[in-house]
PDB file of N, CA and C in Angstrom:
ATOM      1  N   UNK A   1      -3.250   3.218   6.633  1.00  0.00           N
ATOM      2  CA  UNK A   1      -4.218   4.139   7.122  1.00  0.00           C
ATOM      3  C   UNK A   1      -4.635   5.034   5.949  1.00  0.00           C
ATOM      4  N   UNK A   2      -5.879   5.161   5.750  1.00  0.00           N
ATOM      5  CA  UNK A   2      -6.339   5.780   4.622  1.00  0.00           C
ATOM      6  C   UNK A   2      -6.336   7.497   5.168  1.00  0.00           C
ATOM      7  N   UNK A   3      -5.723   8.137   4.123  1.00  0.00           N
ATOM      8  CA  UNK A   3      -5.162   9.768   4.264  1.00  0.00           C
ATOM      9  C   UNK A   3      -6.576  10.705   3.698  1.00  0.00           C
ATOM     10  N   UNK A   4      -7.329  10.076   2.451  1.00  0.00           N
ATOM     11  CA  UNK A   4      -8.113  10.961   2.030  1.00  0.00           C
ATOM     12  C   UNK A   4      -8.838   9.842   1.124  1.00  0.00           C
ATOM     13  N   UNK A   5      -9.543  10.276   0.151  1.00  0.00           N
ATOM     14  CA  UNK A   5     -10.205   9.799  -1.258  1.00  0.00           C
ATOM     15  C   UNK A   5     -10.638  11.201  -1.517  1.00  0.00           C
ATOM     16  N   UNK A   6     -10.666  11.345  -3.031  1.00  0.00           N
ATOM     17  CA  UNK A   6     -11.166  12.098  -3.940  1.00  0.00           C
ATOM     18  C   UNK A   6     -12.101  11.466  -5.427  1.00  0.00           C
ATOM     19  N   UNK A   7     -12.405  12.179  -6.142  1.00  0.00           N
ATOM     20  CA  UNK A   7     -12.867  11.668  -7.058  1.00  0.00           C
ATOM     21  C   UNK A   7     -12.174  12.486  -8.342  1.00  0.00           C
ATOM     22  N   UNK A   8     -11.672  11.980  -9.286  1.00  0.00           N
ATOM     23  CA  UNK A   8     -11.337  12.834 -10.579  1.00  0.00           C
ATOM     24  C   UNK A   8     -11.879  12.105 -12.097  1.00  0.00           C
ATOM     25  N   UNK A   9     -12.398  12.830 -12.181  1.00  0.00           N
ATOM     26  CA  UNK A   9     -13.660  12.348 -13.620  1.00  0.00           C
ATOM     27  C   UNK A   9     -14.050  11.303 -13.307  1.00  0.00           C
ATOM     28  N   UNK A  10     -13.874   9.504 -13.362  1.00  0.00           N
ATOM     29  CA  UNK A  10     -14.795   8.666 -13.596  1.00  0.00           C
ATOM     30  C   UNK A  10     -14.013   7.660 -12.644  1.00  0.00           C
ATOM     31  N   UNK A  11     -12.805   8.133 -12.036  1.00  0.00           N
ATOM     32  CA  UNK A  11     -12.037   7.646 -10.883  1.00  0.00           C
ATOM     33  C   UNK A  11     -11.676   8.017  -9.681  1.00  0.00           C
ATOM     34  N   UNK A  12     -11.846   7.190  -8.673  1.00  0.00           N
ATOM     35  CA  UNK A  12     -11.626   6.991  -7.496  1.00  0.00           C
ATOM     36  C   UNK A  12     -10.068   7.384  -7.084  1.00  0.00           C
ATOM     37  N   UNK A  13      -9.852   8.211  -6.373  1.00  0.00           N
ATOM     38  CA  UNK A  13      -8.236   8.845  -6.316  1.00  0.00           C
ATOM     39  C   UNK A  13      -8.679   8.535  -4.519  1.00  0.00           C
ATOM     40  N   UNK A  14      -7.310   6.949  -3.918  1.00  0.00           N
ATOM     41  CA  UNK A  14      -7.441   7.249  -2.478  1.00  0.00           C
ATOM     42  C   UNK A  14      -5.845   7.128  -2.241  1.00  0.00           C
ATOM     43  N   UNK A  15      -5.764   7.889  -0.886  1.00  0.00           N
ATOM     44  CA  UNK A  15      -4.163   8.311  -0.565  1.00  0.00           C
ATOM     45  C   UNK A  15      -4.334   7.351   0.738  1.00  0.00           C
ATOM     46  N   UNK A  16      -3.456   6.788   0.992  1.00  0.00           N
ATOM     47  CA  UNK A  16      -3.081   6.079   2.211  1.00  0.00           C
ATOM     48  C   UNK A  16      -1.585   5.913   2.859  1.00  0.00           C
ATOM     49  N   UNK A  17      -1.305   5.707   3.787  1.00  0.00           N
ATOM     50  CA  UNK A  17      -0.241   5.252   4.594  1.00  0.00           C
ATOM     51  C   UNK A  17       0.059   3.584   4.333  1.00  0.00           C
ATOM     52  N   UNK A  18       1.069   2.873   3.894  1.00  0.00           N
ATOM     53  CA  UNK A  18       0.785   1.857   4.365  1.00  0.00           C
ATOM     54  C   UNK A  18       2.539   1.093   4.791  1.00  0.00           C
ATOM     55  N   UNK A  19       2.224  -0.029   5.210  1.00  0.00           N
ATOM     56  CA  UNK A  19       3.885  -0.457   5.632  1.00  0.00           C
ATOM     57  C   UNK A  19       4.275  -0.864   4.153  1.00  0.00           C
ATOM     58  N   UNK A  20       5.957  -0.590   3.533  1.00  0.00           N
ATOM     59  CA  UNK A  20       6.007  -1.164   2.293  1.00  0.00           C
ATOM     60  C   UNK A  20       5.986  -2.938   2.051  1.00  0.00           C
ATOM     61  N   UNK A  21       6.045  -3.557   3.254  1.00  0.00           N
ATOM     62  CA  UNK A  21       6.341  -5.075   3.484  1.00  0.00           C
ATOM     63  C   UNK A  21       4.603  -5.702   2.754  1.00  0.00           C
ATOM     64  N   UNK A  22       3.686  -4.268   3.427  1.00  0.00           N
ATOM     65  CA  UNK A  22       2.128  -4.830   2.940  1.00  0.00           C
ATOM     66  C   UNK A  22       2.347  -4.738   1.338  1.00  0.00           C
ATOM     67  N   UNK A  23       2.769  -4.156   0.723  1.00  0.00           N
ATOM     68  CA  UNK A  23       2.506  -3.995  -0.803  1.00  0.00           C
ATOM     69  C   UNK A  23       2.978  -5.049  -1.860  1.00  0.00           C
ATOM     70  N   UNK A  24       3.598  -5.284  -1.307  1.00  0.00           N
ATOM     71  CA  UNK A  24       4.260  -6.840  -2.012  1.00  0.00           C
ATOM     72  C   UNK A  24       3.132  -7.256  -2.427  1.00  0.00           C
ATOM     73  N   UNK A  25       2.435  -7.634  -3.849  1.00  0.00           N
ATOM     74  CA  UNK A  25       2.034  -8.501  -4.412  1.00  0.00           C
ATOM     75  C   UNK A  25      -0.143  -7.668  -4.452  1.00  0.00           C
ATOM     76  N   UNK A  26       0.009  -6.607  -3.981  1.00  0.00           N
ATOM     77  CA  UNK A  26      -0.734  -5.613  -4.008  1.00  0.00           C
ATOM     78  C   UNK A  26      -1.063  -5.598  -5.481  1.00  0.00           C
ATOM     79  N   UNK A  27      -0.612  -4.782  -6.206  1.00  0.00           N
ATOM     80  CA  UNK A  27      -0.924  -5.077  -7.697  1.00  0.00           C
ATOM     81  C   UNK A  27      -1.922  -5.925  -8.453  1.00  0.00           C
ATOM     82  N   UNK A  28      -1.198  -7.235  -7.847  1.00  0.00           N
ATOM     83  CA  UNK A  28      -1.945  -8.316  -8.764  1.00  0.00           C
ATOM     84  C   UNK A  28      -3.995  -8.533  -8.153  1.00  0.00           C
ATOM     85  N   UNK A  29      -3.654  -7.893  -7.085  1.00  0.00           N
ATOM     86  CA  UNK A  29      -4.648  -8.186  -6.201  1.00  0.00           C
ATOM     87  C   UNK A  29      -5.522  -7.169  -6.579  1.00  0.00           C
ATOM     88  N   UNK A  30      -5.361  -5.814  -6.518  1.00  0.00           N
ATOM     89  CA  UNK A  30      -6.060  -5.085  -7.233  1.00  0.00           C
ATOM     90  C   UNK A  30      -6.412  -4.828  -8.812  1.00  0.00           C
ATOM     91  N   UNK A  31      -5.930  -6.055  -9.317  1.00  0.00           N
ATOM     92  CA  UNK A  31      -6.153  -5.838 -10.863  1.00  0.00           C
ATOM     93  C   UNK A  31      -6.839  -6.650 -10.989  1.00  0.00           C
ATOM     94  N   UNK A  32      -7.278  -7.653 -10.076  1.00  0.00           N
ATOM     95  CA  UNK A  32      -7.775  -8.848 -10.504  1.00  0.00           C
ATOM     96  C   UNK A  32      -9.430  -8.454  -9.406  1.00  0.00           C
ATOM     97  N   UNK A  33      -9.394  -7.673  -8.887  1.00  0.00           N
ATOM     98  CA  UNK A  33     -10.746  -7.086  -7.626  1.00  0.00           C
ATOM     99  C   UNK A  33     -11.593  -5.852  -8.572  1.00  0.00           C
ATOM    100  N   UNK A  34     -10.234  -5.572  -9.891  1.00  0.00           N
ATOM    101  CA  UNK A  34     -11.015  -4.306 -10.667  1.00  0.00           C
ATOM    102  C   UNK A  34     -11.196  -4.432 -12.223  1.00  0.00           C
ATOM    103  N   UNK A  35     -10.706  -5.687 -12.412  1.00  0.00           N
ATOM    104  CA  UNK A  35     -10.999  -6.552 -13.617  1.00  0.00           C
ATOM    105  C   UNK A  35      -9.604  -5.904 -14.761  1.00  0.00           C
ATOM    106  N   UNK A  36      -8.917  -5.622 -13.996  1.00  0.00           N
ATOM    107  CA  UNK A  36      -7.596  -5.578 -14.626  1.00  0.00           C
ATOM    108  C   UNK A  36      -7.893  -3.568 -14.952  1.00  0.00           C
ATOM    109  N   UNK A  37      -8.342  -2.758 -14.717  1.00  0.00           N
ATOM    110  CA  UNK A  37      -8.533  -1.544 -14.503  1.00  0.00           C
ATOM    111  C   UNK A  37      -7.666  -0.763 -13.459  1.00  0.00           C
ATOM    112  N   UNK A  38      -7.679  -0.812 -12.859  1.00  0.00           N
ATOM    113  CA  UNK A  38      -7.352  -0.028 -11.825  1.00  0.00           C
ATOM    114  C   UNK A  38      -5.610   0.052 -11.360  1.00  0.00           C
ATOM    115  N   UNK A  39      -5.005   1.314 -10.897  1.00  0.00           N
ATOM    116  CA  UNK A  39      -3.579   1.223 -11.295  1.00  0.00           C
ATOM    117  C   UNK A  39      -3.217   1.925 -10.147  1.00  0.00           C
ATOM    118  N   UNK A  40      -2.423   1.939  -9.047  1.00  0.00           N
ATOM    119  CA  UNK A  40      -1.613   2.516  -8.607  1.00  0.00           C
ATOM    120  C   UNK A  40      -0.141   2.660  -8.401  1.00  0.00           C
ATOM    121  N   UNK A  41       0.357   4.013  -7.759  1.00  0.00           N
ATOM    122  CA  UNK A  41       1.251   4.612  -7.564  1.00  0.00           C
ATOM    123  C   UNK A  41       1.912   4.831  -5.916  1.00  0.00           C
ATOM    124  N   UNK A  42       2.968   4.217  -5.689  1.00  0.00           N
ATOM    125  CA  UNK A  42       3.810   4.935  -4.574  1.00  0.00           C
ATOM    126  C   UNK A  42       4.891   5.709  -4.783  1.00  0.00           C
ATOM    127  N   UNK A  43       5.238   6.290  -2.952  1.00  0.00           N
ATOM    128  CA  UNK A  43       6.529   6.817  -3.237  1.00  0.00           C
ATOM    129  C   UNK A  43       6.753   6.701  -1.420  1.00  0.00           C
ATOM    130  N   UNK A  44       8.159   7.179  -1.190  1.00  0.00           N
ATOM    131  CA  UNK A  44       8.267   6.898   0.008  1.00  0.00           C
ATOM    132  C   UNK A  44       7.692   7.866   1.329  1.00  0.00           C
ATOM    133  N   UNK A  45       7.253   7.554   1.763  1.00  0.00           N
ATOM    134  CA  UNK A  45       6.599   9.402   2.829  1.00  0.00           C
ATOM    135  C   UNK A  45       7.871   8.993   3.987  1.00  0.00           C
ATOM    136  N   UNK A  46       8.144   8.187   5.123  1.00  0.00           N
ATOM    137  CA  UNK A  46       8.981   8.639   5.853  1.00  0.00           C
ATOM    138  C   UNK A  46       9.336   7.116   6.607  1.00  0.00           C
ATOM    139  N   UNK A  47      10.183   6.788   7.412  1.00  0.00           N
ATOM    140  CA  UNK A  47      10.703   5.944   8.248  1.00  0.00           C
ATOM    141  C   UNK A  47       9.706   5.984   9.408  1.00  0.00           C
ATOM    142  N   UNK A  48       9.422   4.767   9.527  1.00  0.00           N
ATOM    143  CA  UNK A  48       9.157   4.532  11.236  1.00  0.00           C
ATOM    144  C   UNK A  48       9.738   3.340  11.831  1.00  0.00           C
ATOM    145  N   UNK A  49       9.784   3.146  12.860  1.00  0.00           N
ATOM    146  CA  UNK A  49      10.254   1.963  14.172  1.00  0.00           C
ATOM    147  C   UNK A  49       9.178   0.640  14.111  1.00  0.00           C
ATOM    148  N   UNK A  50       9.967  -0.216  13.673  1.00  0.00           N
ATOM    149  CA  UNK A  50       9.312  -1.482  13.280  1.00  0.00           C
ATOM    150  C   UNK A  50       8.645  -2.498  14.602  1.00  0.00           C
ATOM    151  N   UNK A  51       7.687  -3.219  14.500  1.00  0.00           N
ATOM    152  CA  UNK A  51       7.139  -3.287  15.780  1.00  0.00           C
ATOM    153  C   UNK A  51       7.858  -4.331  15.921  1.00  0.00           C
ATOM    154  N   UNK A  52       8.278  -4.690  17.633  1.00  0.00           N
ATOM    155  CA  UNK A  52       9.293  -6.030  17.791  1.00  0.00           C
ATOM    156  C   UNK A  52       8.538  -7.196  17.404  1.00  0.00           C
ATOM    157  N   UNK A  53       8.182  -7.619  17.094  1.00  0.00           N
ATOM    158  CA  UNK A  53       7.078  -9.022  16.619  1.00  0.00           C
ATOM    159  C   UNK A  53       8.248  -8.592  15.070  1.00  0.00           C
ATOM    160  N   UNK A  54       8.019  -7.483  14.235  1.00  0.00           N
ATOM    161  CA  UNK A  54       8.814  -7.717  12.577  1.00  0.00           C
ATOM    162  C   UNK A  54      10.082  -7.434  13.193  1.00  0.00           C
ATOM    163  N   UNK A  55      10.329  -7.099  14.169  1.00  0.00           N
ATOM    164  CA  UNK A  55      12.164  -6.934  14.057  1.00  0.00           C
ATOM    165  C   UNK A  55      12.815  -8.111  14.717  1.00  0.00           C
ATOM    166  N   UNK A  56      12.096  -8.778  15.330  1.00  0.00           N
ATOM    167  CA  UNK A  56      12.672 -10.464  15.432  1.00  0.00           C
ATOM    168  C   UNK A  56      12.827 -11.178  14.360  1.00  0.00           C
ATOM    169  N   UNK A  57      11.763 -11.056  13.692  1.00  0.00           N
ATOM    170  CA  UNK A  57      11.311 -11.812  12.259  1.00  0.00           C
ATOM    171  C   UNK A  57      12.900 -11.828  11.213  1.00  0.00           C
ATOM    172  N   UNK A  58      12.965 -10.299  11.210  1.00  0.00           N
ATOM    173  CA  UNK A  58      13.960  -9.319  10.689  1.00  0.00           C
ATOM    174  C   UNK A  58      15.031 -10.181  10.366  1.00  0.00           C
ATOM    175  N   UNK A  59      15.432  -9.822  11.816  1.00  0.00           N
ATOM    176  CA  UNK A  59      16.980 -10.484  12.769  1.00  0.00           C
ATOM    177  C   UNK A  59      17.123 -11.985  12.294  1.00  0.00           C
ATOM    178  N   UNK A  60      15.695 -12.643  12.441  1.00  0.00           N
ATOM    179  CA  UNK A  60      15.924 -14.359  12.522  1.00  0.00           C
ATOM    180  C   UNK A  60      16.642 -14.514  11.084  1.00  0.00           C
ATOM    181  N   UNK A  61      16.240 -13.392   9.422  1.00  0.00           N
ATOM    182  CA  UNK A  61      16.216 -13.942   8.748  1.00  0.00           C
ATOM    183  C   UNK A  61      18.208 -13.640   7.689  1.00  0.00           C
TER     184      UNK A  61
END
């Protein structure tokens, strides 16, 4: 879920929510959509309750 966007000098600054399972392989995807430019940063914001569809998944593995 996107939190905000800003702009700082000649870059795009956007804050989002996302699950960490989505970020896996994120990187490569945005370097290659921004011609190898573009760089981000996480950190952890908080725990939530995994939806049962990923906590079967979870369990099976």
């Amino acid at each position: 879920m996107v939190r905000g966007q800003t702009v700082r000098g000649n870059a795009a600054v956007i804050e989002a929510h996302v699950p960490l399972k989505e970020m896996f392989g994120y990187i490569g995807n945005l370097r290659a959509l921004s011609s190898g430019r573009a760089q981000y940063t996480m950190q952890f914001d908080h725990y939530a309750v995994a939806p049962a569809s990923g906590a079967a998944t979870l369990m099976k593995s």
